[in-house]
Every structure is written in C-alpha cells, then in structure tokens.
C-alpha atoms as a PDB file:
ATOM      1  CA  UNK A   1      20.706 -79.713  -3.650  1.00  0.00           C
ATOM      2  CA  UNK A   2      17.501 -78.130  -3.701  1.00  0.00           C
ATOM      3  CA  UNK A   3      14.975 -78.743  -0.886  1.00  0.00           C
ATOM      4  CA  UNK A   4      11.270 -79.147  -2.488  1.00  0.00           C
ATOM      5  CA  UNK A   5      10.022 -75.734  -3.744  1.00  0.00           C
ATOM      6  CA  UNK A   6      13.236 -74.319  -3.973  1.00  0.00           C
ATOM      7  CA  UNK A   7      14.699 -72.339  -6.596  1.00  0.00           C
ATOM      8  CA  UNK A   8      17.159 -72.421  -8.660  1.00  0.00           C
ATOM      9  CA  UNK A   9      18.816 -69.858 -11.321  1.00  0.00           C
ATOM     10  CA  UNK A  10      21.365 -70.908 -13.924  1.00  0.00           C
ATOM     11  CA  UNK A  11      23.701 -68.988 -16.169  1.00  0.00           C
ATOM     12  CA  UNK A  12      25.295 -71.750 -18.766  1.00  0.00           C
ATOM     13  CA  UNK A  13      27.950 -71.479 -21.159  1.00  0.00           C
ATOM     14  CA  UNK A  14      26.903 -72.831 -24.595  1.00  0.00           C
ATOM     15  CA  UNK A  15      29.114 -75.312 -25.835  1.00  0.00           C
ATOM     16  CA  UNK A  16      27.770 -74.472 -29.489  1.00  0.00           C
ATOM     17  CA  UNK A  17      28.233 -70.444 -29.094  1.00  0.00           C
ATOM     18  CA  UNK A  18      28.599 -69.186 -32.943  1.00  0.00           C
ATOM     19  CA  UNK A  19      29.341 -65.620 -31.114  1.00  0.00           C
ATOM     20  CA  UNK A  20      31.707 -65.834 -28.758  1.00  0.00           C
ATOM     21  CA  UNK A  21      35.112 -67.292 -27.964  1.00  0.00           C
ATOM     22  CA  UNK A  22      35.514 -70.314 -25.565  1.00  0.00           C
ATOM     23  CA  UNK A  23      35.667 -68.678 -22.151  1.00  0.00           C
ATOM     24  CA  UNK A  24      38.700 -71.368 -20.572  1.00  0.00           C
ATOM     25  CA  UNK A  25      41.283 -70.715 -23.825  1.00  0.00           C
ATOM     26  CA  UNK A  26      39.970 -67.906 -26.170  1.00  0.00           C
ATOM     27  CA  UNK A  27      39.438 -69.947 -29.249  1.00  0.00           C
ATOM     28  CA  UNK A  28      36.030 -70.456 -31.097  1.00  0.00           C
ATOM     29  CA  UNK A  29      34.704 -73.312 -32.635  1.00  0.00           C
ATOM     30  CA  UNK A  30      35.871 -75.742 -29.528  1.00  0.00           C
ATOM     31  CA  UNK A  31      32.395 -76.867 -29.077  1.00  0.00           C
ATOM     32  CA  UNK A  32      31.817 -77.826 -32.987  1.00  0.00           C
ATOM     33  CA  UNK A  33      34.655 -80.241 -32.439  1.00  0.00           C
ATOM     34  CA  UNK A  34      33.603 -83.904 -31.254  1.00  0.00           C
ATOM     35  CA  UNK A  35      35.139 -84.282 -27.873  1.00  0.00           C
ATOM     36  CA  UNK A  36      37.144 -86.771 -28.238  1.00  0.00           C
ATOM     37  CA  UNK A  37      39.443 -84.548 -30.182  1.00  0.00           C
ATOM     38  CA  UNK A  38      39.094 -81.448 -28.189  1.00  0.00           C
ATOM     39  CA  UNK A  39      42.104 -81.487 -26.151  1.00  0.00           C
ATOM     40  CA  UNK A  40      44.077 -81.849 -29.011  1.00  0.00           C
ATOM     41  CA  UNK A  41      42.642 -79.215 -30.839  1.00  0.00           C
ATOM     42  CA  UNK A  42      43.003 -76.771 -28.277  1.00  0.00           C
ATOM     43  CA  UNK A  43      46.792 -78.208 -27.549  1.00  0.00           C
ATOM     44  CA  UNK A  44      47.241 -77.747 -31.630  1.00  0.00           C
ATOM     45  CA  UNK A  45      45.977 -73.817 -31.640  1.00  0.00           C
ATOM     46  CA  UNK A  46      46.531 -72.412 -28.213  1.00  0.00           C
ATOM     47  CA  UNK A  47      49.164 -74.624 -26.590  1.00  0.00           C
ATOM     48  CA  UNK A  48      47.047 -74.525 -23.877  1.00  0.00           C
ATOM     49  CA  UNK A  49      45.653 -77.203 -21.663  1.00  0.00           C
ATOM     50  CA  UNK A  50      41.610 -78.206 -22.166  1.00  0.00           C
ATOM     51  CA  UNK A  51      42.214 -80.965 -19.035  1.00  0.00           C
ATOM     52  CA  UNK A  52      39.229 -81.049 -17.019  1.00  0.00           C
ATOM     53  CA  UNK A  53      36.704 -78.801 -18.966  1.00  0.00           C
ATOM     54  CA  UNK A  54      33.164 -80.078 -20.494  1.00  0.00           C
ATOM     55  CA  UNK A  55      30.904 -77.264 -21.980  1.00  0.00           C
ATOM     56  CA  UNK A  56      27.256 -78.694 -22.594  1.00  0.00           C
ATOM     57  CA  UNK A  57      25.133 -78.009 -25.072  1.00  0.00           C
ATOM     58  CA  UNK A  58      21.664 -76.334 -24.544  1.00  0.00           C
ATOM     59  CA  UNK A  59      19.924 -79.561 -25.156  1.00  0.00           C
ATOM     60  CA  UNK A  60      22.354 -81.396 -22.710  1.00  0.00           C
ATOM     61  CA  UNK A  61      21.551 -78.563 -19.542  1.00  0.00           C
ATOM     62  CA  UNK A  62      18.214 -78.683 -20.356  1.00  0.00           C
ATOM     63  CA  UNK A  63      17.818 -82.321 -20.178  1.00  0.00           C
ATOM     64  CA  UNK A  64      19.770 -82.484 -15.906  1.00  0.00           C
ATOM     65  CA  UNK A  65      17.404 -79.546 -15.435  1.00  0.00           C
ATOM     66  CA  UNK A  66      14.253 -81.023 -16.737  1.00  0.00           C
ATOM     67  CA  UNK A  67      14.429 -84.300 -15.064  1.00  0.00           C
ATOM     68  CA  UNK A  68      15.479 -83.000 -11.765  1.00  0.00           C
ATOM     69  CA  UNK A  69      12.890 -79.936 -11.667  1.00  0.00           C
ATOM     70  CA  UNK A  70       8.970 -79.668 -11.101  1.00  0.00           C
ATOM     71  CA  UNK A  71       8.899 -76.744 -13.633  1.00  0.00           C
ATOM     72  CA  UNK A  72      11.369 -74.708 -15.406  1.00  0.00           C
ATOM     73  CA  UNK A  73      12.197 -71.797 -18.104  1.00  0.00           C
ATOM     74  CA  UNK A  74      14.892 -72.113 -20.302  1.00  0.00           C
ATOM     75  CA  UNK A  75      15.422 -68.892 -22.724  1.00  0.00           C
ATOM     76  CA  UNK A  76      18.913 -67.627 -24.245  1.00  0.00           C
ATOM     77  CA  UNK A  77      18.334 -64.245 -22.394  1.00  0.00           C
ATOM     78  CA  UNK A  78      16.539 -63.966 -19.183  1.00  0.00           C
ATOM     79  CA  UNK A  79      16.203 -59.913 -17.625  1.00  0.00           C
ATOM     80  CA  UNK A  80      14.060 -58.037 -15.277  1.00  0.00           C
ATOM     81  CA  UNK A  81      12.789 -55.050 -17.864  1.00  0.00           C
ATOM     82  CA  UNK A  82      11.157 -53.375 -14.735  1.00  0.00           C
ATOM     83  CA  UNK A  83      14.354 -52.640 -12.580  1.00  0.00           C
ATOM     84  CA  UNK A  84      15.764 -49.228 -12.389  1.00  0.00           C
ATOM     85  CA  UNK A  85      19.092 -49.475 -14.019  1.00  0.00           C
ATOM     86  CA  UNK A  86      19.384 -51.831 -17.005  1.00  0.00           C
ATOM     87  CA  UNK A  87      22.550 -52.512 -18.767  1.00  0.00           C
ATOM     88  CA  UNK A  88      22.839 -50.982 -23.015  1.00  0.00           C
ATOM     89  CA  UNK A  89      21.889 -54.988 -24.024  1.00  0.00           C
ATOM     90  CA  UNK A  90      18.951 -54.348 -21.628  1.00  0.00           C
ATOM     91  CA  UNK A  91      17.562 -51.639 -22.511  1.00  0.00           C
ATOM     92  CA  UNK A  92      17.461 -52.688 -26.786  1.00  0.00           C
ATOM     93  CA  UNK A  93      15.888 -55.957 -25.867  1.00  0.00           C
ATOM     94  CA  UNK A  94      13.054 -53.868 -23.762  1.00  0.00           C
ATOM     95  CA  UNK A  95      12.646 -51.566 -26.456  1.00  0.00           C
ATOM     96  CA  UNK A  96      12.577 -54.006 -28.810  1.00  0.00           C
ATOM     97  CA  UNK A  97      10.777 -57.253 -27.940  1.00  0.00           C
ATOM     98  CA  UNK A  98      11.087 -58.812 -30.670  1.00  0.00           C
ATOM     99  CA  UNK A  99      14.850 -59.208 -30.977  1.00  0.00           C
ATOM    100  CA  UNK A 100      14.553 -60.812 -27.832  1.00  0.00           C
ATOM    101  CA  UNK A 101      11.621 -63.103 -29.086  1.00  0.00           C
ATOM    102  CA  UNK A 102      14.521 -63.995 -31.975  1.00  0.00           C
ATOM    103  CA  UNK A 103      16.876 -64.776 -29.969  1.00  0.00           C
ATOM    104  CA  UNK A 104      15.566 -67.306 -27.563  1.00  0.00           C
ATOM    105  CA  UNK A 105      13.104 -68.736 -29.950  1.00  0.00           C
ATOM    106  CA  UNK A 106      15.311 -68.708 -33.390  1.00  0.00           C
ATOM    107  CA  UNK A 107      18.923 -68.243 -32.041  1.00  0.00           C
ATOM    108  CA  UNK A 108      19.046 -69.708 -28.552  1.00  0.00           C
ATOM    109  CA  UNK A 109      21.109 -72.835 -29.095  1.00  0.00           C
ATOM    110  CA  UNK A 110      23.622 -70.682 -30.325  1.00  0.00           C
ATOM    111  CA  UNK A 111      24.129 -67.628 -28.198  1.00  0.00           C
ATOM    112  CA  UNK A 112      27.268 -68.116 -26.237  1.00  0.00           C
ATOM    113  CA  UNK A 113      25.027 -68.804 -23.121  1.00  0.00           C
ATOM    114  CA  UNK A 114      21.523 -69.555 -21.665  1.00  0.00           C
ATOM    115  CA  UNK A 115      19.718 -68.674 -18.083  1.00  0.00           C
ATOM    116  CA  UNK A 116      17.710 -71.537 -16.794  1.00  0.00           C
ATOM    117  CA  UNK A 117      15.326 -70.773 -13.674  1.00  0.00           C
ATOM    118  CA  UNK A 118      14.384 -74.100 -12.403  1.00  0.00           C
ATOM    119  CA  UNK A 119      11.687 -75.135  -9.245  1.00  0.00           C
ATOM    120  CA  UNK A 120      11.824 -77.996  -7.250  1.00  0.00           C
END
C-alpha cells in the first residue's frame, strides 16, 4: 500500500525468460507452458512440487502496475550509471548504450526479469 506520491520499485521475474532457468525448480521453458499444465510438467521433469507459484508475464505486471500508479517506467534493466562501484553487467551497459537500448526496447519481454519504478 502506497500512500499518494509514494514510490515504489519492483524487481519481477519474467514468466517468459528465454535466458534463464525458472528460479523455484531450475527448469526452463515453465513459463511457455499454459498453466493449466504447469504443475504437471514440472512434477514430470523435476519431481518437484510447482504448488503455489504464478510467474507473470511482462505484460501481466505491467498491467497491476499501470492501473494502480500515477506514472511509471517499466524497462528490462534499470541501473544508476553514476554510482561509484558498478557491477561487470554495469559497467558494459554504460559503456555501451546501446545494448541496453536493445534490450529493453527489442528483448525486454524476454529477459529473465524486469524493474518497474512506479508513483502513486
């Protein structure tokens, strides 16, 4: 619950993540499959349990954060190029802008997750 004004930053998984494994079993693809036959799926190839778990999509997150916020920005990678210490990932993207212009214009609905930074 956000009081008006307030602020709000989101890190999402991406139920439709091409490049990364699903984070709760450590199997990829998950998302592709329709839910309904999720648990199954995951039973079938991990033997684990998928009880309880509901990635969303990018589309889906953006749509609870854009009716509930005044403004927001939704991008596949969100970083502050200006502080001291940035991470290897970091520092490519701010030395090359447009690989980070790819991926959250071209590639965003498929990176394994997206930063929203919502206002009330």
């Amino acid at each position: 619950v956000l009081k008006s004004g307030g602020v709000l930053f989101l890190n999402s998984p991406n139920r439709y993540s091409l490049f990364a494994l699903e984070d709760h079993v450590q199997l990829w693809g998950v998302g592709f499959v329709p839910r309904r036959f999720q648990k199954a799926y995951v039973s079938f190839r991990s033997g684990r349990s998928y009880e309880g778990v509901r990635l969303l999509s990018y589309q889906e997150v953006k749509g609870l954060v854009g009716t509930n916020a005044r403004r927001f920005v939704s991008e596949g990678i969100m970083f502050n190029p200006h502080k001291t210490v940035l991470s290897l990932k970091e520092r490519l993207l701010k030395q090359y802008p447009v690989l980070l212009f790819f991926l959250n214009r071209i590639l965003k609905i498929f990176l394994p997750g997206f930063h929203f930074l919502a206002q009330k």
